[in-house]
Protein backbone atom coordinates (compact mmCIF):
# COMPACT_ATOMS: atom_id res chain seq x y z
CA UNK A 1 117.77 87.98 95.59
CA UNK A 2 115.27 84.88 94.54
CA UNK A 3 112.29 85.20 96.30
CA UNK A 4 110.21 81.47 97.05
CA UNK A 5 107.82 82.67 94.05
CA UNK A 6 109.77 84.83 92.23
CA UNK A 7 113.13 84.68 90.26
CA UNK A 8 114.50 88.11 90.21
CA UNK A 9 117.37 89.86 91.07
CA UNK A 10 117.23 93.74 93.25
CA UNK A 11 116.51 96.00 90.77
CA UNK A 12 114.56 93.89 88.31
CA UNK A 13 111.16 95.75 88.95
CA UNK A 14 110.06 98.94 88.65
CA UNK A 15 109.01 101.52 91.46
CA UNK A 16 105.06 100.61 90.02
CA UNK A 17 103.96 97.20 89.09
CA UNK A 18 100.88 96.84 86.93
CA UNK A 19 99.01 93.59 87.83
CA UNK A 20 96.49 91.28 86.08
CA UNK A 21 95.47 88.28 87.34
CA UNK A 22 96.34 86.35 84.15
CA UNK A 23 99.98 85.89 83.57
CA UNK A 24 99.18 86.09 80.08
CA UNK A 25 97.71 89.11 80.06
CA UNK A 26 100.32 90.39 81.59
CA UNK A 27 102.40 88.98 79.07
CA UNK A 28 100.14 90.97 76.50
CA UNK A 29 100.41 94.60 78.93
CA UNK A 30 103.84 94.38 78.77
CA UNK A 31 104.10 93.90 75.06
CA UNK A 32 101.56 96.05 74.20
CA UNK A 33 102.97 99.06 76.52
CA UNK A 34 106.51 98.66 76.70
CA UNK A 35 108.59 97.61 72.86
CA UNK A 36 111.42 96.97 75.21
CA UNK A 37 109.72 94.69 77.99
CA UNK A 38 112.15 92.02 79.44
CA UNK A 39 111.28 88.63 81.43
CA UNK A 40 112.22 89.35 85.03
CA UNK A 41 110.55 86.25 86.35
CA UNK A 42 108.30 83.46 85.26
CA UNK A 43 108.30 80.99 88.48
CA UNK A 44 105.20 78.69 87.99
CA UNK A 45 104.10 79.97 85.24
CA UNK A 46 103.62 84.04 86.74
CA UNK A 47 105.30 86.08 84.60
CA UNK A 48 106.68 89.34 85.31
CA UNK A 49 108.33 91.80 82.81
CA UNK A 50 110.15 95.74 83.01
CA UNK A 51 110.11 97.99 80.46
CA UNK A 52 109.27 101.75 79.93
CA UNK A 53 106.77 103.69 78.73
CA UNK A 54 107.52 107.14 77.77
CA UNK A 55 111.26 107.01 79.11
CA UNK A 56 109.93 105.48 82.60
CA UNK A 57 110.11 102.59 84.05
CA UNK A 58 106.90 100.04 84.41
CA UNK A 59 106.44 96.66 85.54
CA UNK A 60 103.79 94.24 84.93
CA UNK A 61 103.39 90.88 86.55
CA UNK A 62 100.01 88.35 86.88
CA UNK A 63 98.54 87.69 90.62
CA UNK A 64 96.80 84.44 90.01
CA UNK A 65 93.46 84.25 90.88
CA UNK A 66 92.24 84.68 94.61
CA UNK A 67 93.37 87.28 97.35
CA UNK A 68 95.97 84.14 98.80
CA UNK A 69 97.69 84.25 95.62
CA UNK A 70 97.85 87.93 95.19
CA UNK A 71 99.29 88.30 98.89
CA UNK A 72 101.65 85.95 98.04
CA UNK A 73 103.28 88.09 95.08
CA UNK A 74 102.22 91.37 96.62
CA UNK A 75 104.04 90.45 99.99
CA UNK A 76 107.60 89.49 98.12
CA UNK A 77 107.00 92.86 95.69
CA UNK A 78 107.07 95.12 98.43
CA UNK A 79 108.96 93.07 101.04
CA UNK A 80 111.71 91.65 98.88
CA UNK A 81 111.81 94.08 95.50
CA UNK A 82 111.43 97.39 96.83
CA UNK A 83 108.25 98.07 94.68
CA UNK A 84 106.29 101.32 95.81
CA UNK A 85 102.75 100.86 94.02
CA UNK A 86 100.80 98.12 92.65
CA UNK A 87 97.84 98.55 90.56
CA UNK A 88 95.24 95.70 89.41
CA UNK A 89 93.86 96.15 86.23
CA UNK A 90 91.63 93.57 86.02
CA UNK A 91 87.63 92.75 85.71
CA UNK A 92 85.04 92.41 87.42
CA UNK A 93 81.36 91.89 87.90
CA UNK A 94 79.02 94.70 88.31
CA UNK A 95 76.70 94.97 91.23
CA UNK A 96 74.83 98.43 91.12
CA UNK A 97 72.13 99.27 88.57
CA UNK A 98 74.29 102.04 87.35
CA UNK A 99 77.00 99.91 86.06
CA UNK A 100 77.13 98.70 82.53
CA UNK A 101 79.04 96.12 81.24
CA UNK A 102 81.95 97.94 79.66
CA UNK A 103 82.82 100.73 82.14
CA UNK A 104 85.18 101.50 84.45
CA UNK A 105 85.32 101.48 87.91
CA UNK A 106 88.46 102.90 90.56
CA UNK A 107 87.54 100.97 93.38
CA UNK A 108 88.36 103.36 96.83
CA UNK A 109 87.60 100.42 99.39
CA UNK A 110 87.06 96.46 99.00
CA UNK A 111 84.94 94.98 101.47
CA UNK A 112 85.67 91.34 101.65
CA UNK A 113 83.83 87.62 102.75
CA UNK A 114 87.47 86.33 102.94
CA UNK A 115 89.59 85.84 106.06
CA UNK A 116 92.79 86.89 104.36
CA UNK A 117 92.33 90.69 106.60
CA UNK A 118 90.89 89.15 109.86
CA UNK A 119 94.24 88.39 111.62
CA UNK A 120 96.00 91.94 110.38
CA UNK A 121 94.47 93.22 113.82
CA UNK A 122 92.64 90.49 116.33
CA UNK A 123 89.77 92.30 117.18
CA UNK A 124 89.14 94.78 114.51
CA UNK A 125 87.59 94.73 111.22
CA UNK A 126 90.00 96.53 109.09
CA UNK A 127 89.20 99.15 106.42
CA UNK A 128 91.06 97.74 103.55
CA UNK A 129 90.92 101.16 100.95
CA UNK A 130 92.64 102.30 98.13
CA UNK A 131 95.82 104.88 98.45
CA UNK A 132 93.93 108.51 97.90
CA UNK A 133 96.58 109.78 95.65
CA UNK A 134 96.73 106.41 93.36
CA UNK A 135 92.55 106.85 92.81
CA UNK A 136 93.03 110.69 92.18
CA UNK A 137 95.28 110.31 89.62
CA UNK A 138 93.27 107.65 87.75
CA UNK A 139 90.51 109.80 88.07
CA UNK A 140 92.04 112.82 86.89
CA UNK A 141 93.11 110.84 83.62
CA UNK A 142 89.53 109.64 83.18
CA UNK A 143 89.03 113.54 83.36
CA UNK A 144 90.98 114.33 81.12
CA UNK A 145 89.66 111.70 78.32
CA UNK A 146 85.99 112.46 78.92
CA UNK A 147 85.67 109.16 80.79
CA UNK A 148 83.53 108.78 83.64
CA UNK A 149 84.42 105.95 85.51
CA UNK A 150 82.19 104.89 88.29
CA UNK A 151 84.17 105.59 91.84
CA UNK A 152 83.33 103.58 94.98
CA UNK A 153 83.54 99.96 96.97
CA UNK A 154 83.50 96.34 95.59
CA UNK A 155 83.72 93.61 97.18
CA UNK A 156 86.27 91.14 97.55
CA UNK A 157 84.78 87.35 97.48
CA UNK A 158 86.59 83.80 97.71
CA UNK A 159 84.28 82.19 96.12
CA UNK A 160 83.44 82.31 92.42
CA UNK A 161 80.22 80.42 91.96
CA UNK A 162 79.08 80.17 95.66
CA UNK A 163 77.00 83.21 96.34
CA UNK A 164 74.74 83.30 100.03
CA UNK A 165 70.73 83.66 98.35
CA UNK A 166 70.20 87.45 98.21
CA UNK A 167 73.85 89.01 99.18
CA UNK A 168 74.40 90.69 95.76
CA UNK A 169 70.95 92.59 96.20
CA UNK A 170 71.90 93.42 99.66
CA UNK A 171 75.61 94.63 98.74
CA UNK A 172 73.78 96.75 95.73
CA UNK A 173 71.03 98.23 98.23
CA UNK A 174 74.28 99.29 100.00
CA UNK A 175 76.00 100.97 96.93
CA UNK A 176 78.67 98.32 95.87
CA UNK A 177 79.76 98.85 92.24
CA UNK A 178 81.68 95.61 91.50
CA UNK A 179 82.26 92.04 92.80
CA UNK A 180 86.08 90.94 91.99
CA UNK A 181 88.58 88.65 94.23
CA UNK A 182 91.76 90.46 94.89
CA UNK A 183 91.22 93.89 95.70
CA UNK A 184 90.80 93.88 99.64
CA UNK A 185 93.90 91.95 100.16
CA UNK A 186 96.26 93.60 98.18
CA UNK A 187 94.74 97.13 100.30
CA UNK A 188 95.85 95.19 103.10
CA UNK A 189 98.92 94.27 101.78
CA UNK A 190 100.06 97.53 101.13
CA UNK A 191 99.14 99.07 104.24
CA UNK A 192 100.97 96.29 106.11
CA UNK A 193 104.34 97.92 104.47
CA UNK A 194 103.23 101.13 104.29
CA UNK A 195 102.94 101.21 100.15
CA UNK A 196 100.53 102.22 98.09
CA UNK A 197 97.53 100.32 95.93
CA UNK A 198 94.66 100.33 93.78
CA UNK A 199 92.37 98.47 91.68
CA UNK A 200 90.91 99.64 88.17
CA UNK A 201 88.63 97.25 86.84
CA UNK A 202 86.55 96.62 83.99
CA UNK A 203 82.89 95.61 83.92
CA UNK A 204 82.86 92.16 82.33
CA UNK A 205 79.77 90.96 82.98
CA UNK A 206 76.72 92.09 85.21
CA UNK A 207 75.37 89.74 88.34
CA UNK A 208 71.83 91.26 88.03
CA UNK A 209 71.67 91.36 84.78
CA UNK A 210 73.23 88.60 82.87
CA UNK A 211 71.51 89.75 79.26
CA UNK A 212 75.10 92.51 79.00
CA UNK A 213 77.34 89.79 79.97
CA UNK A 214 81.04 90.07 77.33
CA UNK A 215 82.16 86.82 75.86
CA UNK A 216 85.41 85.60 76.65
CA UNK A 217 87.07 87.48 73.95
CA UNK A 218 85.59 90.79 74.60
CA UNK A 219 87.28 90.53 78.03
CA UNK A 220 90.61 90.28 76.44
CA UNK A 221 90.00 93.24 73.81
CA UNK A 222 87.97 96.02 76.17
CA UNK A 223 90.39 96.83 79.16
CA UNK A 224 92.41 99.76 77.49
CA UNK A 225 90.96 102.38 79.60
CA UNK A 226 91.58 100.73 82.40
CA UNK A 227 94.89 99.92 81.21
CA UNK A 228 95.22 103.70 80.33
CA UNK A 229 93.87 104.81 83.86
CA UNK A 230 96.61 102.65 85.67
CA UNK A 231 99.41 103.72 83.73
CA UNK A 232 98.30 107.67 84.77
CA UNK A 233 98.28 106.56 88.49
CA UNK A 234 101.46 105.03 88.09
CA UNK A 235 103.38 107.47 86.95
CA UNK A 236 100.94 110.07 88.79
C-alpha cells in the first residue's frame, strides 16, 4: 500500500535498499548495477527502483538531503515496505588529518548537532551506531580488494554552511573521520524498528584542508568503492 511519500505496492522493494541522497544518483546506481532496474516510486521527485545484481534482489532509492528527510523515507521503508537494511552511500567531508579526499570511510557511530535523536528517549543521549554485521561485511570486502577504508565516527550536522568557530578542530582532536548529514538519524531509525543500517561514504572534499577539495563532477565519477562496499554488506 501507498505510503504519504512513497508510491509502491508490498513487495516492490527489496530486503536491502541502497540510498543516496540524490534521487538522481540513485537513478544512475540502479542503472549502473541492476540492467533490469524498474521504477517502484518517484513521489516528489525521490525515485526508487528494484532490480538484481547477481540473481538477487537490490533496491536503490534517494533520501533528500538532511536527517528529516531521510527519517521520513527510512521510517515508511521499514515501517510500511518490510525493508531489512538500508545503506547510504553517499559523501562526505573529511575531518581527521588522516583522511584524503578520495577514500573511504564505514562510519560505526554518527554523533549528531541535530535534534532529530533527542526525543527517541527523554533523558538520554542516545548512541546512534552502525549495525556490527553491516560494517563487517563492508570491511571484509574492502579486505578483500586491498582497500583500506578508514573505520570510525562522523558526525551528523543540520547545517551546511553554519559551522560554531573551532568545532571541526575540536571533533578532529576527538578522532572524527567525516562530517555528512544523514547518518545519525537513519542509526536511529533503524534501531527504532529493530533493522539494520550503515553509512559508506566517500571523501569529497576536506574541511581543514580545502587545497584536495573534488569538483562537482569528480563527486559523481569516484564513489564506486563505496558503491562496491555497500553492495557486499547488502548481500553480506
Amino acid at each position: 500500500m501507498a505510503t504519504p511519500h512513497i508510491d509502491a505496492q508490498p513487495g516492490d522493494f527489496a530486503p536491502c535498499v541502497l540510498m543516496p541522497g540524490d534521487p538522481r544518483r540513485a537513478q544512475r546506481i540502479a542503472e549502473r548495477l541492476m540492467p533490469d532496474a524498474h521504477l517502484v516510486t518517484d513521489v516528489r521527485g525521490m525515485l526508487g527502483f528494484t532490480g538484481t545484481v547477481a540473481g538477487r534482489p537490490l533496491s536503490v532509492m534517494g533520501s533528500g538531503m538532511g536527517q528529516p528527510s531521510l527519517t521520513i523515507y527510512a521510517t515508511e521503508l521499514f515501517r510500511d515496505f518490510g525493508v531489512e537494511r538500508i545503506i547510504r552511500v553517499g559523501t562526505a567531508g573529511g575531518v581527521a588529518p588522516s583522511v584524503q579526499v578520495g577514500d573511504l570511510v564505514v562510519a560505526t557511530g554518527a554523533h549528531t548537532d541535530s535534534a532529530m535523536n533527542q526525543a527517541r528517549i527523554p533523558g538520554v543521549s542516545f548512541s546512534a551506531v552502525a549495525d556490527f554485521h553491516l560494517a563487517r561485511a563492508a570491511c571484509e570486502a574492502a579486505e578483500r580488494e586491498g582497500a583500506r577504508p578508514h573505520v570510525g565516527t562522523v558526525i551528523s550536522r543540520d547545517h551546511f554552511y553554519l559551522t560554531p568557530e573551532g568545532q571541526t578542530q575540536r571533533l578532529a582532536d576527538y578522532g572524527v573521520l567525516a562530517v555528512e548529514m544523514e547518518a545519525a538519524a537513519l542509526y536511529g531509525v533503524a534501531a527504532e524498528f529493530g533493522r539494520q543500517a550503515l553509512a559508506v561514504l566517500t571523501v569529497s572534499d576536506h574541511l581543514l584542508d580545502h587545497s584536495q577539495n573534488m569538483s562537482a563532477a569528480e563527486r559523481e565519477t569516484r564513489f564506486d568503492g563505496a558503491l562496491r562496499l555497500a553492495v557486499a554488506a547488502a548481500h553480506s
